[in-house]
N, C-alpha and C. Protein backbone atom coordinates (compact mmCIF):
# COMPACT_ATOMS: atom_id res chain seq x y z
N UNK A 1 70.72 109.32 108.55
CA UNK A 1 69.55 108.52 108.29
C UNK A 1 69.63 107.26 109.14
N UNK A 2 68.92 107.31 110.13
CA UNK A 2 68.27 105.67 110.95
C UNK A 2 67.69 104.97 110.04
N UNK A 3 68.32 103.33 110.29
CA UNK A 3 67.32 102.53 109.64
C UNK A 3 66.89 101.82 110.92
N UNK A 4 65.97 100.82 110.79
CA UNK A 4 65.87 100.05 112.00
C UNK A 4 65.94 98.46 111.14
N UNK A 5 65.91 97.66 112.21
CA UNK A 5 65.66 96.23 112.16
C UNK A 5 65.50 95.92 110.75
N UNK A 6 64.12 96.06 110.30
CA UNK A 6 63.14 95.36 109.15
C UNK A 6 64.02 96.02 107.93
N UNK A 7 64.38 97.64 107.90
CA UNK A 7 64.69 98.08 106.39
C UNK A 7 66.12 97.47 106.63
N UNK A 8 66.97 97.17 107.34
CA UNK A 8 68.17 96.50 106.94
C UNK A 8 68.20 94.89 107.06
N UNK A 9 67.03 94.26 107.01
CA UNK A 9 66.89 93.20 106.48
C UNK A 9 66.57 93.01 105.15
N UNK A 10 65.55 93.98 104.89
CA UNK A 10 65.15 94.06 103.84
C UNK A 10 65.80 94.27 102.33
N UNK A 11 66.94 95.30 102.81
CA UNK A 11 68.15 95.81 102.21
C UNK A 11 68.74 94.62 101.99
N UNK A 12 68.91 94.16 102.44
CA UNK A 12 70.68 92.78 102.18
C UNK A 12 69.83 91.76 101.94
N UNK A 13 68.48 91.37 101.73
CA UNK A 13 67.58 90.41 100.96
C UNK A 13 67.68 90.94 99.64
N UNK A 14 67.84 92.03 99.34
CA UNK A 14 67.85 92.38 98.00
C UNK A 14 69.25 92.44 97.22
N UNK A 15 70.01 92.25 97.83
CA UNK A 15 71.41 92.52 97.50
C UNK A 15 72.77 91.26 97.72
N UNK A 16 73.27 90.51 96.60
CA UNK A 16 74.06 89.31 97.14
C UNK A 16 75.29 90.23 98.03
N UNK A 17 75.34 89.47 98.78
CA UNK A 17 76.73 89.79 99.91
C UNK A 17 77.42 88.87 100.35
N UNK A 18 78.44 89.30 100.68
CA UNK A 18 79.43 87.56 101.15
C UNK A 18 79.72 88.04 102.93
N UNK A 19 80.12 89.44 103.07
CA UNK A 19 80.50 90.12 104.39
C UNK A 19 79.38 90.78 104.90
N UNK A 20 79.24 91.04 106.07
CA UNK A 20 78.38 92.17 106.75
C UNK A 20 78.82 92.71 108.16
N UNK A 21 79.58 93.77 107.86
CA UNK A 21 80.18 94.58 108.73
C UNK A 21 78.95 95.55 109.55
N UNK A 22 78.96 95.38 110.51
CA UNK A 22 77.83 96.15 111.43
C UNK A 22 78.54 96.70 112.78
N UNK A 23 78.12 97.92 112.69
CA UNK A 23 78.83 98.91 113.98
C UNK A 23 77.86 99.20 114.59
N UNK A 24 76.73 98.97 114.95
CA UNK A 24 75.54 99.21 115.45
C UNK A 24 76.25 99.33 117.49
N UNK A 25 75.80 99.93 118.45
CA UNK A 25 76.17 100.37 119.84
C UNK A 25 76.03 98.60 120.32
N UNK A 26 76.79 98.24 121.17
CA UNK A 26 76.74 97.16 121.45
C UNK A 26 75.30 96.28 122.04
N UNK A 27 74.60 97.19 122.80
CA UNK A 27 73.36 96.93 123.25
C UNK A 27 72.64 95.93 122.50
N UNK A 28 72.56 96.77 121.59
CA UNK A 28 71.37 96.19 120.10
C UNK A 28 72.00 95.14 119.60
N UNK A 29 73.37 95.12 119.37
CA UNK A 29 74.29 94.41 118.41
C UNK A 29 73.71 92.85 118.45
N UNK A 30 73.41 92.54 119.69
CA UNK A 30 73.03 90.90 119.70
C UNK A 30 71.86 90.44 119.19
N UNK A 31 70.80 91.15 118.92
CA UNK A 31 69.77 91.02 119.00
C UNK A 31 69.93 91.12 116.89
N UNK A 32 70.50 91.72 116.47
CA UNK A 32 70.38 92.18 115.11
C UNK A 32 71.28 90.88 114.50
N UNK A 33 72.47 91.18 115.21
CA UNK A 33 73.18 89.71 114.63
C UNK A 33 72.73 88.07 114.88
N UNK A 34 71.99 88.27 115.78
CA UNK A 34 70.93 87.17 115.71
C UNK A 34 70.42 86.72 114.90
N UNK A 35 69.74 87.75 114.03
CA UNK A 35 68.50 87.69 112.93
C UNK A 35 68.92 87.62 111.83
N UNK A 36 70.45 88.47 111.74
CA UNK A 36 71.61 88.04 110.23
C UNK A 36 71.42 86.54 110.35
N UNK A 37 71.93 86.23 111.15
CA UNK A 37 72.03 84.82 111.36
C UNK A 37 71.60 83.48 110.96
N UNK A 38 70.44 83.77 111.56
CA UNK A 38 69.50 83.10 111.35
C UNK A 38 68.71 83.57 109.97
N UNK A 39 68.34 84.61 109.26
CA UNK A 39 67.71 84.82 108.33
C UNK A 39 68.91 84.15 107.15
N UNK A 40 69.90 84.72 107.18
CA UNK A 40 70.63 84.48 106.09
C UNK A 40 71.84 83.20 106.14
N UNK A 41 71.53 82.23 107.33
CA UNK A 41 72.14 80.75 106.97
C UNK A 41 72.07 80.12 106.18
N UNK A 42 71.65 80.11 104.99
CA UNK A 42 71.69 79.40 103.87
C UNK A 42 73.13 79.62 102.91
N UNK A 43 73.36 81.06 103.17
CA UNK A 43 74.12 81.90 102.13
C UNK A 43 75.88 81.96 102.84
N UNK A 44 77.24 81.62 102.29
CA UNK A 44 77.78 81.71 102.63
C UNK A 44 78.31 83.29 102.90
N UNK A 45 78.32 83.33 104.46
CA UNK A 45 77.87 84.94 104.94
C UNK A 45 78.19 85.04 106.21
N UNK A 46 79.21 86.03 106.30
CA UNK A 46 80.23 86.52 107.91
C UNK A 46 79.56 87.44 108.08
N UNK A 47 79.35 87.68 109.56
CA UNK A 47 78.63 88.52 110.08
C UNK A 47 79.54 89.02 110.95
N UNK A 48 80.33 90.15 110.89
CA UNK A 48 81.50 90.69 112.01
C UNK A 48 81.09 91.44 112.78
N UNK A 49 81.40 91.45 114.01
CA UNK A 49 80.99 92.43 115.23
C UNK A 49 82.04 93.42 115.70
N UNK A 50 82.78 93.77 115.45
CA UNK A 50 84.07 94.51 116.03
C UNK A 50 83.84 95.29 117.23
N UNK A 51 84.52 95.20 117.77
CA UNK A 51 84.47 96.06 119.11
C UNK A 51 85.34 97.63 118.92
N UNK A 52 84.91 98.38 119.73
CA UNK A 52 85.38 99.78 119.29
C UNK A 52 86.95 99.65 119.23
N UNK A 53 87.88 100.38 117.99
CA UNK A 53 89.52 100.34 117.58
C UNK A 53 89.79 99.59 117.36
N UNK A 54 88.92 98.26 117.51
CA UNK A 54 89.46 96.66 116.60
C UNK A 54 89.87 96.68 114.84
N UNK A 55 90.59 96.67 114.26
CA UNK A 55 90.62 96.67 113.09
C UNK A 55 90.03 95.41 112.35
N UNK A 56 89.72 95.47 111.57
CA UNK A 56 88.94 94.80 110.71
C UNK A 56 89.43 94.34 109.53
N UNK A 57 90.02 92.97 109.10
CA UNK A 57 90.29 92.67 107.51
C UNK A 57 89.38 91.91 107.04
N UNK A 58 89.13 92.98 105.39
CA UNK A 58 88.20 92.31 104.64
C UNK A 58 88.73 92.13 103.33
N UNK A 59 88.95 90.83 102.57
CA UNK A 59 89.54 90.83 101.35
C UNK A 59 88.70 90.38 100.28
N UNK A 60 89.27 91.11 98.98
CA UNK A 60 87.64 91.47 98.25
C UNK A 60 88.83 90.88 96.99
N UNK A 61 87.80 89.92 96.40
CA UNK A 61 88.38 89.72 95.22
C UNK A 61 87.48 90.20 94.03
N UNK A 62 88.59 90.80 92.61
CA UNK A 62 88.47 91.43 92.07
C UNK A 62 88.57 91.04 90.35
N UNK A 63 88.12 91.17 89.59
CA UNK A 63 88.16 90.78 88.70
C UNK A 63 89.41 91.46 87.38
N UNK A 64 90.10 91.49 86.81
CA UNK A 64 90.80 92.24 86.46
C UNK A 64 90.56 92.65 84.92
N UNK A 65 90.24 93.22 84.11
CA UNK A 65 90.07 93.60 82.40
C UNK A 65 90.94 94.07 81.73
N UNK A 66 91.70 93.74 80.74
CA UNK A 66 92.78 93.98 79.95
C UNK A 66 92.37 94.33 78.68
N UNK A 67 92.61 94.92 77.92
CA UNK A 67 91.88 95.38 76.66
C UNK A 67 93.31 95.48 75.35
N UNK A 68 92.98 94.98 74.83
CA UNK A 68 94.23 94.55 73.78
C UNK A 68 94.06 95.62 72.78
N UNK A 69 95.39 96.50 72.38
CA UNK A 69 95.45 97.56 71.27
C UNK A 69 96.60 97.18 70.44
N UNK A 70 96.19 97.76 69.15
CA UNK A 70 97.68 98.08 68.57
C UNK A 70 97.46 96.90 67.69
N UNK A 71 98.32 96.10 67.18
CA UNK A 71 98.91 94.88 66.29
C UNK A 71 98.23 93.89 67.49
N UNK A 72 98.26 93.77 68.51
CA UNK A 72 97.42 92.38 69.35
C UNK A 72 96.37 92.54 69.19
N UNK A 73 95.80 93.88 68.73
CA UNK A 73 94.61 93.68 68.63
C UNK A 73 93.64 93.51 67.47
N UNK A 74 94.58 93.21 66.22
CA UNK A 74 94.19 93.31 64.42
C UNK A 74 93.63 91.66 64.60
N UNK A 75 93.89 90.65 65.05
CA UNK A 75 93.68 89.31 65.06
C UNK A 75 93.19 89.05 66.86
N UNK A 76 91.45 88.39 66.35
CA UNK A 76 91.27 88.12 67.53
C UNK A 76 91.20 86.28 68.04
N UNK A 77 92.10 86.00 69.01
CA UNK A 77 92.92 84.92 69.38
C UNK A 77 91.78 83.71 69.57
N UNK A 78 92.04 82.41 69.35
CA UNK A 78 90.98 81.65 69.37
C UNK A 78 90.99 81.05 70.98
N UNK A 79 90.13 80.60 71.35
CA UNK A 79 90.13 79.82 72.71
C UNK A 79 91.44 79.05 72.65
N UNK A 80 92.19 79.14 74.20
CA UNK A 80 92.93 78.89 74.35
C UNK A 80 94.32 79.36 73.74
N UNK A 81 94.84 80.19 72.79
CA UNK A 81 95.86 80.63 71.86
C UNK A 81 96.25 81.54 72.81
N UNK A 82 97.95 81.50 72.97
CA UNK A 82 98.83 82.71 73.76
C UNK A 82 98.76 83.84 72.82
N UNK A 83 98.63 85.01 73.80
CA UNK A 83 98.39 86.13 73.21
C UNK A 83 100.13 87.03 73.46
N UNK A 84 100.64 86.70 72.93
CA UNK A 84 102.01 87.69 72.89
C UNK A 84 102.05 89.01 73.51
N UNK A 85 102.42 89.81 74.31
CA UNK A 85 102.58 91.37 74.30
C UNK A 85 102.94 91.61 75.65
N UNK A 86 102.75 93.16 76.07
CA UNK A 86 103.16 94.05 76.82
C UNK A 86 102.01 94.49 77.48
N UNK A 87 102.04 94.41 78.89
CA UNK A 87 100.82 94.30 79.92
C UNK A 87 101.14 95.42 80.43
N UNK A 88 99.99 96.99 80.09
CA UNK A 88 100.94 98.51 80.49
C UNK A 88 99.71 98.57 81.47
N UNK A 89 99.89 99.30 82.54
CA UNK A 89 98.97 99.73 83.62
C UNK A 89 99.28 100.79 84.03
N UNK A 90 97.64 101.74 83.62
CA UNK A 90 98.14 103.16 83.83
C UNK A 90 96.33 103.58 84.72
N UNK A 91 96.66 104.21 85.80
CA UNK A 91 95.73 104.36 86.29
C UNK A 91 95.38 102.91 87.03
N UNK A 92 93.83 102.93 86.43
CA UNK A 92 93.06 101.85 86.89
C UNK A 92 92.91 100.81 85.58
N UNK A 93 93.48 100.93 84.34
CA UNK A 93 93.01 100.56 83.27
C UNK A 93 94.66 99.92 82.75
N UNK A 94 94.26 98.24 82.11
CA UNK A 94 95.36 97.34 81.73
C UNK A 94 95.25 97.25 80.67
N UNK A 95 96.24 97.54 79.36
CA UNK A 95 96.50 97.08 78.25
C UNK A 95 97.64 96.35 77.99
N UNK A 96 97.25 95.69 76.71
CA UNK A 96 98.00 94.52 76.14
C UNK A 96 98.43 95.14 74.65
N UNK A 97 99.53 95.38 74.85
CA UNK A 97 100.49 96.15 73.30
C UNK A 97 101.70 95.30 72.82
N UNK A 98 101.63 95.42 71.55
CA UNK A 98 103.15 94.91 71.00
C UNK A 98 104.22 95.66 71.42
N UNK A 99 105.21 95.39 71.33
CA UNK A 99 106.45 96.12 71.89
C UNK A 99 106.44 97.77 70.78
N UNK A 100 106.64 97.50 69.74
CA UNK A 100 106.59 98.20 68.65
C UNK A 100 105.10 99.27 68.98
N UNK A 101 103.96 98.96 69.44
CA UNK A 101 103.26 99.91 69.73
C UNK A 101 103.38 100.70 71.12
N UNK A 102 104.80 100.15 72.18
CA UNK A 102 104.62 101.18 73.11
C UNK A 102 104.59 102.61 73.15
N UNK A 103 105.09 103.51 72.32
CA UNK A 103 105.47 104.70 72.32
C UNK A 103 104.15 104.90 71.47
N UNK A 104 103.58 104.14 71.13
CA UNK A 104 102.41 104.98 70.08
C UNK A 104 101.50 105.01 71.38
N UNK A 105 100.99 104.39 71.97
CA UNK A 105 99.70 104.59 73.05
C UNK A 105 100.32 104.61 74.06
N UNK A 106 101.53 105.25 74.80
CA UNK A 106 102.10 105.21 76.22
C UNK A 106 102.65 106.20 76.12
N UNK A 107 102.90 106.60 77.22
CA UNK A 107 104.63 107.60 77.06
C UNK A 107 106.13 107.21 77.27
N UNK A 108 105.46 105.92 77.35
CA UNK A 108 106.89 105.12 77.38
C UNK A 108 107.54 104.83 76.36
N UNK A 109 109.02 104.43 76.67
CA UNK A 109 109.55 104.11 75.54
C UNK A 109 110.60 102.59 75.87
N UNK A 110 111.30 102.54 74.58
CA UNK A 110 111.96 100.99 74.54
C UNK A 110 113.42 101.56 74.01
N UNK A 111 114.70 100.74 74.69
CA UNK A 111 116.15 100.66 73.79
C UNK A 111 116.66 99.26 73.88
N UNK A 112 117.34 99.23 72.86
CA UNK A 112 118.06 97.92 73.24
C UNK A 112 119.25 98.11 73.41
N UNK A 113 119.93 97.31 75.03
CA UNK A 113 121.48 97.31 75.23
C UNK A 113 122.51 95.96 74.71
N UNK A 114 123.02 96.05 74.23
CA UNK A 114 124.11 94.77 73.84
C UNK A 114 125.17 94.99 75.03
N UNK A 115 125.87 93.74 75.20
CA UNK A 115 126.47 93.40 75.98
C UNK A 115 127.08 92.02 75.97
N UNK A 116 128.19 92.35 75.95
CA UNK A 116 129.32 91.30 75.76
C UNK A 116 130.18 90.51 77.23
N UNK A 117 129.90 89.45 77.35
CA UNK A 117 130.11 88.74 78.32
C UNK A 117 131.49 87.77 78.08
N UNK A 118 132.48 87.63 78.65
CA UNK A 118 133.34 86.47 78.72
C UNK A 118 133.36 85.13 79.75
N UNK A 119 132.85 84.40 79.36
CA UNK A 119 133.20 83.10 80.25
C UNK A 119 133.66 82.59 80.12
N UNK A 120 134.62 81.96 80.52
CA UNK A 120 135.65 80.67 80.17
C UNK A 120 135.17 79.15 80.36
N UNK A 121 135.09 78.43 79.50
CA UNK A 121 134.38 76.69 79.62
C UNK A 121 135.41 76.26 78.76
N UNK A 122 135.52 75.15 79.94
CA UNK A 122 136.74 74.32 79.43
C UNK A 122 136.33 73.09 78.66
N UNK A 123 134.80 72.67 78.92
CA UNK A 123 133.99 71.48 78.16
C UNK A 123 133.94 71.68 76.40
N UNK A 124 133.85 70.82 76.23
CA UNK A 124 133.65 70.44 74.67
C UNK A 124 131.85 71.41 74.14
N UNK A 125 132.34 72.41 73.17
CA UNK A 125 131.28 73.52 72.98
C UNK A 125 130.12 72.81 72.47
N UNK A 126 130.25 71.36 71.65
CA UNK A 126 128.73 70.31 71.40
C UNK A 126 128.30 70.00 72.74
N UNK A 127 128.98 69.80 73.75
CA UNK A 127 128.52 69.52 75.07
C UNK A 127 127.39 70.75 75.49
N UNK A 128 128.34 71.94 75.46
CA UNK A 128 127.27 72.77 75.64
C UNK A 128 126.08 73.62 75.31
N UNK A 129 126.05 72.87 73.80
CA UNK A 129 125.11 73.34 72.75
C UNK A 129 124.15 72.47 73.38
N UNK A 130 124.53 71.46 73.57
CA UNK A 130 123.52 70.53 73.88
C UNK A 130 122.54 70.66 74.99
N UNK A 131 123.61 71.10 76.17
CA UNK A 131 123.04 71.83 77.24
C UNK A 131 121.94 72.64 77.37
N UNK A 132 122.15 73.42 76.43
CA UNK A 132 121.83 74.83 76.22
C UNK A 132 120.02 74.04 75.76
N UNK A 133 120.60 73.45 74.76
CA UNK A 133 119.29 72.86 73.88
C UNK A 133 117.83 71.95 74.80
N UNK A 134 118.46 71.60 75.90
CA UNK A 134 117.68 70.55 77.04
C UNK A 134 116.74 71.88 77.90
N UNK A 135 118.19 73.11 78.10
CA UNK A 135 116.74 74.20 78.51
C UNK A 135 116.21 75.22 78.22
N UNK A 136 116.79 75.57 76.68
CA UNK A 136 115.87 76.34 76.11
C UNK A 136 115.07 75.55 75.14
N UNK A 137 113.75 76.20 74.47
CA UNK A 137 113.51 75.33 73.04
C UNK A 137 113.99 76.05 71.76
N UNK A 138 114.73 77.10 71.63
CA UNK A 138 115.21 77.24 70.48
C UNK A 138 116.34 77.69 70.87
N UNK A 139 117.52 77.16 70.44
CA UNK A 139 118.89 77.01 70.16
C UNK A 139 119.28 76.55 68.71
N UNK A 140 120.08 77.64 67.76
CA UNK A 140 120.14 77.26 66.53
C UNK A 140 120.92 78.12 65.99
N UNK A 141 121.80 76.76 65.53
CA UNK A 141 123.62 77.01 64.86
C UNK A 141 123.30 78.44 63.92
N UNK A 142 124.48 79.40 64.19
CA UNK A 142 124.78 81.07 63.50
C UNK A 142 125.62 80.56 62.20
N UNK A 143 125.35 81.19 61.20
CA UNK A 143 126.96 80.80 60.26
C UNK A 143 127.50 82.25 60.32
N UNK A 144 129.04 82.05 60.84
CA UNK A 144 129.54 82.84 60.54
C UNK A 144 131.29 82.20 60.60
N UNK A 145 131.43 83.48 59.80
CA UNK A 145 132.90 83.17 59.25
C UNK A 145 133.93 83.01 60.11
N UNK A 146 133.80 83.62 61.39
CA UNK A 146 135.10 84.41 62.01
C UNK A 146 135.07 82.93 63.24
N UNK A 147 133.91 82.44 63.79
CA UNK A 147 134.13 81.32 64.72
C UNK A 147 133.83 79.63 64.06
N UNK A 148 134.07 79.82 62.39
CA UNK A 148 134.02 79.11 61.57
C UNK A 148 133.00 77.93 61.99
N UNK A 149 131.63 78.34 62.00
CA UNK A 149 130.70 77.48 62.21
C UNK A 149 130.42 77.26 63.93
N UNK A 150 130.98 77.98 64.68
CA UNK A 150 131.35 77.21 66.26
C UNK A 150 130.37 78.73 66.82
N UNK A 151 129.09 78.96 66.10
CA UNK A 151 127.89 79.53 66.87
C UNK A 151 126.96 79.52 67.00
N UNK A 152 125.91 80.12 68.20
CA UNK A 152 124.54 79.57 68.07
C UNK A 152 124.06 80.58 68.35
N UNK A 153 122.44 80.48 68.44
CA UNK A 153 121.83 81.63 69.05
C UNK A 153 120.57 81.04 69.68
N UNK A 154 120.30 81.67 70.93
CA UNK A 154 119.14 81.32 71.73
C UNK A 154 118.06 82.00 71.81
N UNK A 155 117.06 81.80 71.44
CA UNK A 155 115.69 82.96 71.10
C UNK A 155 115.81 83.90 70.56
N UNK A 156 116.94 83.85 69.54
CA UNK A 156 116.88 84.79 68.88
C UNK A 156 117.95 85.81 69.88
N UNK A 157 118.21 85.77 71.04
CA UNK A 157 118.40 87.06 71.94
C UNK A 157 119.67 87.05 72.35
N UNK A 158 120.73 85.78 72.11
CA UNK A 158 121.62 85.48 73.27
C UNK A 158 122.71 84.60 71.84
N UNK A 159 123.95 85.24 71.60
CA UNK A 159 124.44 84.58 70.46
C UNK A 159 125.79 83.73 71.50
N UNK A 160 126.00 82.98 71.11
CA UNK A 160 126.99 82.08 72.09
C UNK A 160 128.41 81.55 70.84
N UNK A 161 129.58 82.04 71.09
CA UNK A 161 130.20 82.07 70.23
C UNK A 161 131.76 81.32 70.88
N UNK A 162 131.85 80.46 70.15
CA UNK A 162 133.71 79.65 70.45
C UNK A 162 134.78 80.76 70.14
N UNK A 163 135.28 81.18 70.78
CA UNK A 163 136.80 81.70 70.87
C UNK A 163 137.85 81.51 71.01
């Protein structure tokens, strides 16, 4: 299908655009990109000419949609409120799940590994509670028997114990 001149003006008057890629034979090319030009200077609007095997970059921004299931999605969050969860991308389509709902709507799954670390610190262990406390925000004394009060735990995730 030929268009000429007028129906592809007519076309992109009807339609917002930011790019306009035109392969038209070079002959014509000046005469058409002229009239982009000039018709549509108001509008922030590239008019590219490429020459034959020139490659061409065009970057298109995109909007992205996440759709919240499961337990994130029983309470809906007020303006501004962090929404907790698990950002799964399958296909073309992003959800937002509790940990606990991965295996129900994924085929994925979850384990937890423990792991026991030795470091040796020769500093005073309030020194490094303290430490600890400046860069995490929750650090908070364990009771237990065996390091007679001398433990903590960091988010819950990370137990730090005197030996």
């Amino acid at each position: 299908m030929l268009y000429d001149e007028q129906d592809i003006l007519r076309s992109m008057d009807k339609i917002e655009f930011i790019t306009v890629l035109d392969l038209h034979l070079w002959n014509e090319i000046g005469r058409l990109k002229q009239k982009l030009i000039t018709q549509f200077a108001d509008r922030n609007t590239k008019i590219i000419s490429p020459k034959n095997c020139q490659s061409v970059e065009m970057y298109f921004n995109s909007e992205k949609m996440e759709k919240t299931i499961g337990r994130v999605a029983e309470k809906t969050p007020e303006v501004g409120e962090t929404v907790n969860g698990l950002l799964v991308k399958k296909a073309f389509t992003y959800q937002i799940m509790a940990l606990d709902d991965l295996h129900v709507f994924s085929q994925l799954s979850t384990t937890n590994i423990s792991q026991r670390i030795t470091i040796a610190y020769t500093g005073a262990f309030g020194v490094l509670k303290h430490r600890l406390k400046q860069i995490f925000e929750s650090v908070e004394s364990l009771p237990d028997e065996e390091s007679e009060g001398r433990a903590f735990g960091v988010h819950e995730r990370l137990t730090v114990k005197y030996e």
